[in-house]
Protein backbone atom coordinates (compact mmCIF):
# COMPACT_ATOMS: atom_id res chain seq x y z
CA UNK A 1 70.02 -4.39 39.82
CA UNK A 2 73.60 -2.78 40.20
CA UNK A 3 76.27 -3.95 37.52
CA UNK A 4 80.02 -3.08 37.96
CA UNK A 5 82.47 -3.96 35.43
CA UNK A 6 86.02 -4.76 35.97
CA UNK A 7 88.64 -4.32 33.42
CA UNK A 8 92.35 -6.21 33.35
CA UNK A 9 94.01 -4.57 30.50
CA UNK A 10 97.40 -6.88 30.76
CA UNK A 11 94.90 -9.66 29.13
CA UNK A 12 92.47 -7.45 28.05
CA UNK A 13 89.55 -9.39 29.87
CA UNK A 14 86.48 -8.50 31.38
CA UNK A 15 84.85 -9.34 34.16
CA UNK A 16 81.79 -8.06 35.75
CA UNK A 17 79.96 -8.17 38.89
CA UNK A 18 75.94 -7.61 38.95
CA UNK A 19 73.02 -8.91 41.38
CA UNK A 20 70.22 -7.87 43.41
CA UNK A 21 70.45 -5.26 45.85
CA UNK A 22 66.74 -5.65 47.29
CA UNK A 23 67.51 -9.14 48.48
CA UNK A 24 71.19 -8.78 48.69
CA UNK A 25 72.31 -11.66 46.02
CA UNK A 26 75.54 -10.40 44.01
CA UNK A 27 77.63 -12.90 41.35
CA UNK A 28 80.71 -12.26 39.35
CA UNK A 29 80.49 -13.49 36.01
CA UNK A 30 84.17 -14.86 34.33
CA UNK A 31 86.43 -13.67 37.54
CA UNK A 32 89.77 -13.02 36.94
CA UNK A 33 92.30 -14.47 39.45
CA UNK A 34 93.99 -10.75 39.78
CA UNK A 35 90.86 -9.20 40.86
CA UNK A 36 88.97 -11.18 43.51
CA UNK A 37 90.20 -8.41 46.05
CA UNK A 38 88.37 -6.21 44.28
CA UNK A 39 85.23 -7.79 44.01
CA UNK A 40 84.78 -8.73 47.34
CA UNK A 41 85.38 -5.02 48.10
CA UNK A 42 83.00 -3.98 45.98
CA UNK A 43 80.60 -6.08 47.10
CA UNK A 44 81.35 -4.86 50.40
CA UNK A 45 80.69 -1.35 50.00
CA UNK A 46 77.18 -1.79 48.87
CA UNK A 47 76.66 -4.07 51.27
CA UNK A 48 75.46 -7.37 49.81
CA UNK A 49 77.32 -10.66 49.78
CA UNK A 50 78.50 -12.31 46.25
CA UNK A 51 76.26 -15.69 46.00
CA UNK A 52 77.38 -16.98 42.89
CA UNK A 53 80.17 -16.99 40.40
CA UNK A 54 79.52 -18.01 36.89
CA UNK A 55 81.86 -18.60 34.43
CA UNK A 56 80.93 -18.69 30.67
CA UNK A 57 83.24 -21.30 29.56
CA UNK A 58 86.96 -22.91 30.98
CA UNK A 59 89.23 -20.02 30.12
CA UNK A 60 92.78 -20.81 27.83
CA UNK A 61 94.04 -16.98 28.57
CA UNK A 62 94.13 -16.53 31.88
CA UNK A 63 93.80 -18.15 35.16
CA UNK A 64 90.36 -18.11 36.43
CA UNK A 65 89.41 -16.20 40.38
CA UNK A 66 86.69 -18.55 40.47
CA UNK A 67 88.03 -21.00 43.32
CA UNK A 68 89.78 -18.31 45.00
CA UNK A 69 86.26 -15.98 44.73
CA UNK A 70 83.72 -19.24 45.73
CA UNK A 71 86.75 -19.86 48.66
CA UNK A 72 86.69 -16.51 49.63
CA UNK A 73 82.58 -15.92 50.00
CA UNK A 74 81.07 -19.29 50.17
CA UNK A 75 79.28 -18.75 46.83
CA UNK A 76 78.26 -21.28 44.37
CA UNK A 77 80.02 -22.28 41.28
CA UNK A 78 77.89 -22.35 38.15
CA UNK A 79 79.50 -23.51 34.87
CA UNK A 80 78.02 -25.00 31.47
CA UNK A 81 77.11 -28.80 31.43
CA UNK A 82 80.32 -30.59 30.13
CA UNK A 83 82.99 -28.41 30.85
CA UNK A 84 85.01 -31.24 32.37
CA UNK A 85 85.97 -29.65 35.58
CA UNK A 86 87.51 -31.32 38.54
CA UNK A 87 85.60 -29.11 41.09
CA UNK A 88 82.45 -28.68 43.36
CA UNK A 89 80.01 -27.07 40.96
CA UNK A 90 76.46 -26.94 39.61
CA UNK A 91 76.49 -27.56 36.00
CA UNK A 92 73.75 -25.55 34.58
CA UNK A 93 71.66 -26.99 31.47
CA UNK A 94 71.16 -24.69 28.35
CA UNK A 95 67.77 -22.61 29.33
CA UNK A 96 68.71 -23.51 33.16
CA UNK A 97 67.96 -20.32 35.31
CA UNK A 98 69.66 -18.88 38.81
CA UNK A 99 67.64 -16.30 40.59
CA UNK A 100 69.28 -14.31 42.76
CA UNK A 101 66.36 -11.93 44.57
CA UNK A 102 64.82 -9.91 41.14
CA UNK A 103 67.61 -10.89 39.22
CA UNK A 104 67.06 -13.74 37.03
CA UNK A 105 70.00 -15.27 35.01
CA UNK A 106 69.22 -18.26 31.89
CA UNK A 107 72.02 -19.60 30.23
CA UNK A 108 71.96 -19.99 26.65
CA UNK A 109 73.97 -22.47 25.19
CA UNK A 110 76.53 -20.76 22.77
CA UNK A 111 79.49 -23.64 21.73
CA UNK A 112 81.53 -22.67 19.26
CA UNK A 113 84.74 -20.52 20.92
CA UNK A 114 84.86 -23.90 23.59
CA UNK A 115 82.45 -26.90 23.59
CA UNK A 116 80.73 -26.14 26.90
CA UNK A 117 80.22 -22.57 26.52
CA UNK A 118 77.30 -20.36 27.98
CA UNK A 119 76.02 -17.05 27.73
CA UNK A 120 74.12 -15.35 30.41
CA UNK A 121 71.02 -13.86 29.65
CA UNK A 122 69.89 -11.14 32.53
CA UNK A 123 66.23 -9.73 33.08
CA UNK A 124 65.84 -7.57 36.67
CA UNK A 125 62.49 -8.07 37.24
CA UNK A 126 62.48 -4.61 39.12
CA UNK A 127 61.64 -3.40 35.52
CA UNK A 128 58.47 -4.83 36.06
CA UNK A 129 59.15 -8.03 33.35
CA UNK A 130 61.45 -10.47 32.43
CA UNK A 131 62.67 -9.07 29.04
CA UNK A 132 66.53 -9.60 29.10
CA UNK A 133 68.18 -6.47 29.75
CA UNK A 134 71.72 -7.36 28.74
CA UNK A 135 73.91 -10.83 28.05
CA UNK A 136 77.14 -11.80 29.15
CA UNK A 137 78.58 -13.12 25.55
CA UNK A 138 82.04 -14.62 26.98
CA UNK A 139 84.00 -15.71 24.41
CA UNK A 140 81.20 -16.01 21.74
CA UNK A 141 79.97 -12.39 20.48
CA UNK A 142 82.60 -9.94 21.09
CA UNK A 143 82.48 -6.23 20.29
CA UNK A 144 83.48 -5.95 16.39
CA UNK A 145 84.62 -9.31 16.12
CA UNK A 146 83.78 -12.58 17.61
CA UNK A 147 85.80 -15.53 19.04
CA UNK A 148 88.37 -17.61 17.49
CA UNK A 149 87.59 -21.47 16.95
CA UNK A 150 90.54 -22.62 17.13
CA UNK A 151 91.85 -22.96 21.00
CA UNK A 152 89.74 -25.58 22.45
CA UNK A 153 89.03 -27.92 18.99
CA UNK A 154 91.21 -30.41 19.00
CA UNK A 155 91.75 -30.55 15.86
CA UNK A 156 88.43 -29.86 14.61
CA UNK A 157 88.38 -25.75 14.37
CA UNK A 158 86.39 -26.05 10.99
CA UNK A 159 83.81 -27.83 13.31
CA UNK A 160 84.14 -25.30 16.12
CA UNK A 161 83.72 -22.66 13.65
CA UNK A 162 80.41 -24.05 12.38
CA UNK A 163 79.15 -24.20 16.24
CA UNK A 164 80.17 -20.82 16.57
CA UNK A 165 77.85 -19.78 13.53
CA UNK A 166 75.13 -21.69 14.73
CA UNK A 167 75.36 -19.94 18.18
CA UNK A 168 75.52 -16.39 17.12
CA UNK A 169 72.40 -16.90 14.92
CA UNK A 170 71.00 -17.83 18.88
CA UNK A 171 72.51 -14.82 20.28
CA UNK A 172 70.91 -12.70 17.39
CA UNK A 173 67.78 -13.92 18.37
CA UNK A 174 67.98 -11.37 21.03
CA UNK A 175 66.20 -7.67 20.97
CA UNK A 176 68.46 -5.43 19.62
CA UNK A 177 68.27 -2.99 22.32
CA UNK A 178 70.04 -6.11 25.02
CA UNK A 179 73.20 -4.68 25.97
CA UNK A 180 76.18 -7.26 25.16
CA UNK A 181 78.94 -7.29 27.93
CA UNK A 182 81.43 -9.44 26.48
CA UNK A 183 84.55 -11.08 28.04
CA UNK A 184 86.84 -9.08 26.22
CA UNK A 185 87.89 -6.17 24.04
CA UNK A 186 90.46 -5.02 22.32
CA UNK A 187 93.98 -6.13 22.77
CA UNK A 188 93.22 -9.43 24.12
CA UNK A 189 94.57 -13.07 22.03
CA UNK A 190 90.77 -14.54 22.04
CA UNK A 191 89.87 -12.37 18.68
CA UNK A 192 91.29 -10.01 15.89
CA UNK A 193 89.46 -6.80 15.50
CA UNK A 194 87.95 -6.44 18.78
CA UNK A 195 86.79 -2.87 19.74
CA UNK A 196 88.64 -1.27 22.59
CA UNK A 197 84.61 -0.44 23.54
CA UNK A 198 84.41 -3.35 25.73
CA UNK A 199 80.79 -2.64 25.63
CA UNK A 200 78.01 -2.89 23.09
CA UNK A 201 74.43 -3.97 21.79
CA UNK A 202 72.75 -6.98 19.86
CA UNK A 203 71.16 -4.15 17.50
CA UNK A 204 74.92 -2.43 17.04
CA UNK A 205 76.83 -5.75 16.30
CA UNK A 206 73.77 -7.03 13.89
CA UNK A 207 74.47 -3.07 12.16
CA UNK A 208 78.11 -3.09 12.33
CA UNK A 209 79.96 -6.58 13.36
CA UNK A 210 81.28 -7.91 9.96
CA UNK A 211 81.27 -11.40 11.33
CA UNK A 212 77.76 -11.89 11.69
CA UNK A 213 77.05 -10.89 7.78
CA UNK A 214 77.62 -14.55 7.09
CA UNK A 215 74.99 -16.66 6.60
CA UNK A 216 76.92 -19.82 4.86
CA UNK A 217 78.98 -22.00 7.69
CA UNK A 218 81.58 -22.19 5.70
CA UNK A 219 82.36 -18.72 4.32
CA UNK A 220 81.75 -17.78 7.66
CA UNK A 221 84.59 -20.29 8.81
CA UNK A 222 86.89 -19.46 6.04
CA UNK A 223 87.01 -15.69 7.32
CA UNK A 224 87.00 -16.39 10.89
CA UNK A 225 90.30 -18.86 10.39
CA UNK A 226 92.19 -16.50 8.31
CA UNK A 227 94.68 -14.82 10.50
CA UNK A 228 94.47 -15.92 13.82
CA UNK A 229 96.62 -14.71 15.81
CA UNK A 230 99.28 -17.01 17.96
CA UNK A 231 97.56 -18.92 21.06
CA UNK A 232 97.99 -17.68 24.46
CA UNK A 233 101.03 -18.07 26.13
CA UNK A 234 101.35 -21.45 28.49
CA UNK A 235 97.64 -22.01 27.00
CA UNK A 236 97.96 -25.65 28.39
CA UNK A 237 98.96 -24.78 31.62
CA UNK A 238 96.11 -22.30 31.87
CA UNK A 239 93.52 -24.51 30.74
CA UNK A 240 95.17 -27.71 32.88
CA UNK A 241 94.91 -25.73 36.19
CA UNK A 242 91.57 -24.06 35.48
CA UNK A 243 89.86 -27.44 35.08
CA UNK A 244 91.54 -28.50 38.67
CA UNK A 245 90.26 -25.43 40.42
């Protein structure tokens, strides 16, 4: 398995691309519109096509290269059940699992930043099992910190919160050697004390993240909605044209 990640420091997102060389299957997981140039010139030069583009939840920060990506190689859209888009798509179920050659992604339901958000769970079965190597966290677990309730709740970010608690006991549930590639790091609107690591472990955040050393809902709620920073900028915009595609 070959993993490449791609960093957009205006937004501070991440966005990675990772697959199967063996039987040439490549997807990009949370695109960035900025960057689909790059991917498809990275997929190029090791010579396997991108087959799928997964993205962990309908993104309020930035617009998504998801339709310009799927436009640009054919591949197939995969998004969490319920995320309300107005697109072609396959809406993936939590525990629902893409294989692409010895790569094997399951998504693992993980509301809580957005109502339809998934994380990625990724075992190469090159290794010689399917133990999960690493997750793609989105928006959920971030590196230091975790993500803010508040942007998709509609009202309801005490609620959201609570999801989010609920989900990161799931993620937990993880080895602690799984590597966690998160969505983004440090400078970016989605949390407050990211790392500017972009990059981490299930064992380092369950050592080191203070948000995950609550185990009451609402504490846990209480400190997550305490200083958040302002939304995105044109947040409704973003979100409007990301569910049209």
């Amino acid at each position: 398995m070959i993993l490449r990640p791609f960093l957009y420091d205006e937004t501070a997102c991440a966005s990675y691309l990772f697959g199967c060389l063996s039987h040439s299957k490549l997807a990009v997981v949370d695109p960035h519109e900025a960057l689909v140039g790059r991917y498809v010139e990275a997929a190029e030069q090791v010579g396997a096509p991108i087959v799928a583009v997964f993205e962990t939840h309908v993104q309020a920060d930035h617009v998504s290269g998801l339709p310009a990506l799927v436009e640009a190689t054919g591949a197939t859209a995969y998004l969490p059940s319920g995320a309300g888009v107005a697109f072609p798509r396959e809406q993936l179920q939590d525990g629902a699992a893409v294989e692409l050659g010895n790569t094997v992604v399951r998504a693992l339901a993980v509301p809580g930043h957005a109502p339809a958000h998934h994380a990625y769970v990724v075992a190469d079965r090159k290794r010689g099992t399917d133990e999960p190597w690493l997750v793609f966290t989105g928006d959920s677990l971030l590196v230091g910190d975790v993500g803010r309730p508040d942007l998709h709740a509609n009202g309801d970010a005490v609620g959201m919160a609570h999801s989010l608690h609920a989900s990161l006991r799931r993620l937990l549930e993880l080895p602690d050697f799984v590597s966690v590639y998160p969505s983004h790091y440090a400078g970016s609107v989605c949390g407050r004390k990211l790392s500017g690591n972009p990059i981490s472990t299930i064992g380092f955040e369950r050592r080191h993240n203070a948000m995950l050393l609550y185990d009451d809902p609402e504490t846990f709620a209480s400190a997550l909605l305490a200083g958040v920073p302002p939304a995105p900028e044109r947040q409704a915009a973003i979100v409007a044209a990301n569910r049209r595609g």
